[in-house]
Protein backbone atom coordinates (compact mmCIF):
# COMPACT_ATOMS: atom_id res chain seq x y z
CA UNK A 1 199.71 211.56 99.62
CA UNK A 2 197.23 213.13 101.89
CA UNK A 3 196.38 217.01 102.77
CA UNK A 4 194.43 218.00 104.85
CA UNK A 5 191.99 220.63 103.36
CA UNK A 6 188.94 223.14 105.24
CA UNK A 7 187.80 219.34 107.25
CA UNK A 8 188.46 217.71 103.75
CA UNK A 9 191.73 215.65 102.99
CA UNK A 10 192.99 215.89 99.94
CA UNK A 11 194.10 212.41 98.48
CA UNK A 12 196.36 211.40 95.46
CA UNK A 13 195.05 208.77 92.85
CA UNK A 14 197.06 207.16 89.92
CA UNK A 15 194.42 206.08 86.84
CA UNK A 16 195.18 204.84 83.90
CA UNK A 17 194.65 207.29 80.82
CA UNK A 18 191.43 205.10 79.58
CA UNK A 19 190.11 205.36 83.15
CA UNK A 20 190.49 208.84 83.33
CA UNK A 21 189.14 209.76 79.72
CA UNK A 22 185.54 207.78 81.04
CA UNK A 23 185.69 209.73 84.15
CA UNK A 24 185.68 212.40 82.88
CA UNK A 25 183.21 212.23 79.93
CA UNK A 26 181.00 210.95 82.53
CA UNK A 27 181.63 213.82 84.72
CA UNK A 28 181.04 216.49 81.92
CA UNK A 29 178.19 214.56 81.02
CA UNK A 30 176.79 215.02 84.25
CA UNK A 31 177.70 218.58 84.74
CA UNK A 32 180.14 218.49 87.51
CA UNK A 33 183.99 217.51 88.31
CA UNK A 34 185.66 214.38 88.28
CA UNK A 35 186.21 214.71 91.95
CA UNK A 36 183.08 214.69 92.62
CA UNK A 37 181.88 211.50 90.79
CA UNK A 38 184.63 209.71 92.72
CA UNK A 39 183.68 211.11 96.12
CA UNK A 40 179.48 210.24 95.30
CA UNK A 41 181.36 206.41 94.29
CA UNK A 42 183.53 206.15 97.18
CA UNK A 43 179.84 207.41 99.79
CA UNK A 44 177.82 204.79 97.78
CA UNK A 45 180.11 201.66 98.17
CA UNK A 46 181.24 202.51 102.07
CA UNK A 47 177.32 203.08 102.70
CA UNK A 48 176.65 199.67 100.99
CA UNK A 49 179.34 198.28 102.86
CA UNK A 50 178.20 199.39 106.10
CA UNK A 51 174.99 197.79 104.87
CA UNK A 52 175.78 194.17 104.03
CA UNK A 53 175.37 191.32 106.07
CA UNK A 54 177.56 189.95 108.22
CA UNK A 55 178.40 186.12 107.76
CA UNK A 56 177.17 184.59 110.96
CA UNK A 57 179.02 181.05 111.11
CA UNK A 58 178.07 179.29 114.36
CA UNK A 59 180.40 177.61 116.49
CA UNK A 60 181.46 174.19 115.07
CA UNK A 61 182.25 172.72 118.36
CA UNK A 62 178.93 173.37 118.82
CA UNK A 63 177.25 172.31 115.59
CA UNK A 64 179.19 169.35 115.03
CA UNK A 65 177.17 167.62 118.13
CA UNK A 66 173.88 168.70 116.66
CA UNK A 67 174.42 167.18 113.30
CA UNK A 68 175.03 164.15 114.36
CA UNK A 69 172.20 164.15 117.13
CA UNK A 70 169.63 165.42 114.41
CA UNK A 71 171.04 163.96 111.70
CA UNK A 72 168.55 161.33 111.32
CA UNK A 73 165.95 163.45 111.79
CA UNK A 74 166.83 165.78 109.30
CA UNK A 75 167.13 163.00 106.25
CA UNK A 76 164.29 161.25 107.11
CA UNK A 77 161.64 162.84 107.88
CA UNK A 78 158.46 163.20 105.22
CA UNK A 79 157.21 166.50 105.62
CA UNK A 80 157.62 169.78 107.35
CA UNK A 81 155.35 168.19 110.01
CA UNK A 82 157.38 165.61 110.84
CA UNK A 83 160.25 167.39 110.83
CA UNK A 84 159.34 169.70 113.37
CA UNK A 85 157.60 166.93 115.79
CA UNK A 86 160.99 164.78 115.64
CA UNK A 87 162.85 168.27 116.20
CA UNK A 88 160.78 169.29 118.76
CA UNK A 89 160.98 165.62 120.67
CA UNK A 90 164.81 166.19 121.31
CA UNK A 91 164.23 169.54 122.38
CA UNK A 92 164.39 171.78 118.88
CA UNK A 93 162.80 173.55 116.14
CA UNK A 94 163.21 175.11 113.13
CA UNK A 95 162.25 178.88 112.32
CA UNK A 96 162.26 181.17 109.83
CA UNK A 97 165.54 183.31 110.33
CA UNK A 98 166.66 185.71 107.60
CA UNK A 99 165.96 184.32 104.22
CA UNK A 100 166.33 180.75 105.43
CA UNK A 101 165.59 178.59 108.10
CA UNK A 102 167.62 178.15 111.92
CA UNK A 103 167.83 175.65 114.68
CA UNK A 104 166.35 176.91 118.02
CA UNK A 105 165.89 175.61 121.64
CA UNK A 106 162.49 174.46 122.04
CA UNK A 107 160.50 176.04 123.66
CA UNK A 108 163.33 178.43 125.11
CA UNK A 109 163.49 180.27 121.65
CA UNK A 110 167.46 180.55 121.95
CA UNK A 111 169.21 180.51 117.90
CA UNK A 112 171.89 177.23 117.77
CA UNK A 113 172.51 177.39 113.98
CA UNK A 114 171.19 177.83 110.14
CA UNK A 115 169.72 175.32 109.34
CA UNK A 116 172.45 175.24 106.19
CA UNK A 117 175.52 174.79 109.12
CA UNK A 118 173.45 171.67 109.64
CA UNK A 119 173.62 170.48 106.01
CA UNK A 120 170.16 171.35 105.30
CA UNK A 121 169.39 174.90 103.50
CA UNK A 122 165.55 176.06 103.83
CA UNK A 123 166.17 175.84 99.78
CA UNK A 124 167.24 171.79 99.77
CA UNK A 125 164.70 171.10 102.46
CA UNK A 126 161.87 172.91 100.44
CA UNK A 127 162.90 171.34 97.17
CA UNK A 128 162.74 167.57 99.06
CA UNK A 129 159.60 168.50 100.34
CA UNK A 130 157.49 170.31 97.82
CA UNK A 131 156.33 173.46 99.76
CA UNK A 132 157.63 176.07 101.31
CA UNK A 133 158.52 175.99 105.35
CA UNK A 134 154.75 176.52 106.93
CA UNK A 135 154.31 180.86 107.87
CA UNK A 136 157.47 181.50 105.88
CA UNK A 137 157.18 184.80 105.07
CA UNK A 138 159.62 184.68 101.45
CA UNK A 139 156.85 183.85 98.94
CA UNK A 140 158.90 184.11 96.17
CA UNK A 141 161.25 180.99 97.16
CA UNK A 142 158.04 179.08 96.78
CA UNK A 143 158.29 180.61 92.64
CA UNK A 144 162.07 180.11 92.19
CA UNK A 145 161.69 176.28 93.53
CA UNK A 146 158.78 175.54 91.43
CA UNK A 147 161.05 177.34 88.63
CA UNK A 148 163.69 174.81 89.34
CA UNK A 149 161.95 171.24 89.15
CA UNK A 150 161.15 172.86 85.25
């Protein structure tokens, strides 16, 4: 049920009686009314919904084609180097893009995929080739991969 109240609406809950007894110790705890810790709950987890990423899956029509034209490329190559020159000689690169790494047109600069749609995460690619992607700004991968051959 919902009632609208002076620009608030009024909305029924059902809790169990456990539920309720923690809500409200909490609330008396904290010096104010059960309603409000559930409207403060409700603000936090629709703010840090509005917040979260989005998952960005590219096209498979799209990156099917690339992983088989770069699929060579991508298991054998040495280094980071090498990686990048074989990329770049079929007219790609990789990048740093969020916390990982994407395919984009080179030199255009226009995003294909993550470098993960390709079957290659930044984290499997820097594990095979013992350093971090060259500029990457995420130092702390370079800790938490070392922390994994251990």
């Amino acid at each position: 049920m919902i009632v609208q109240l002076r620009g608030m609406h009024r909305v029924s809950l059902d809790l169990d009686a456990h539920t309720l007894a923690a809500l409200q110790k909490i609330a008396a705890e904290e010096g104010c009314g059960a309603a409000d810790l559930i409207r403060e709950a409700i603000r936090r987890d629709l703010f840090r919904r509005s917040r979260a990423k989005t998952t960005e899956r590219a096209d498979e029509r799209l990156v099917a084609p690339l992983r088989a034209l770069l699929a060579d490329d991508l298991a054998y190559a040495s280094d980071w180097h090498d990686l990048q020159a074989r990329l770049r000689r079929k007219g790609y690169a990789l990048n740093e893009s969020g916390g990982g790494l994407a395919l984009f047109r080179f030199p255009e600069g226009q995003k294909l995929a993550k470098a993960s749609d390709l079957g290659y995460s930044y984290a499997r690619l820097m594990q095979r080739f013992g350093a971090p992607f060259p500029g990457h700004s995420h130092d702390y991968l370079v800790a938490r991969q070392v922390q994994a051959r251990c």
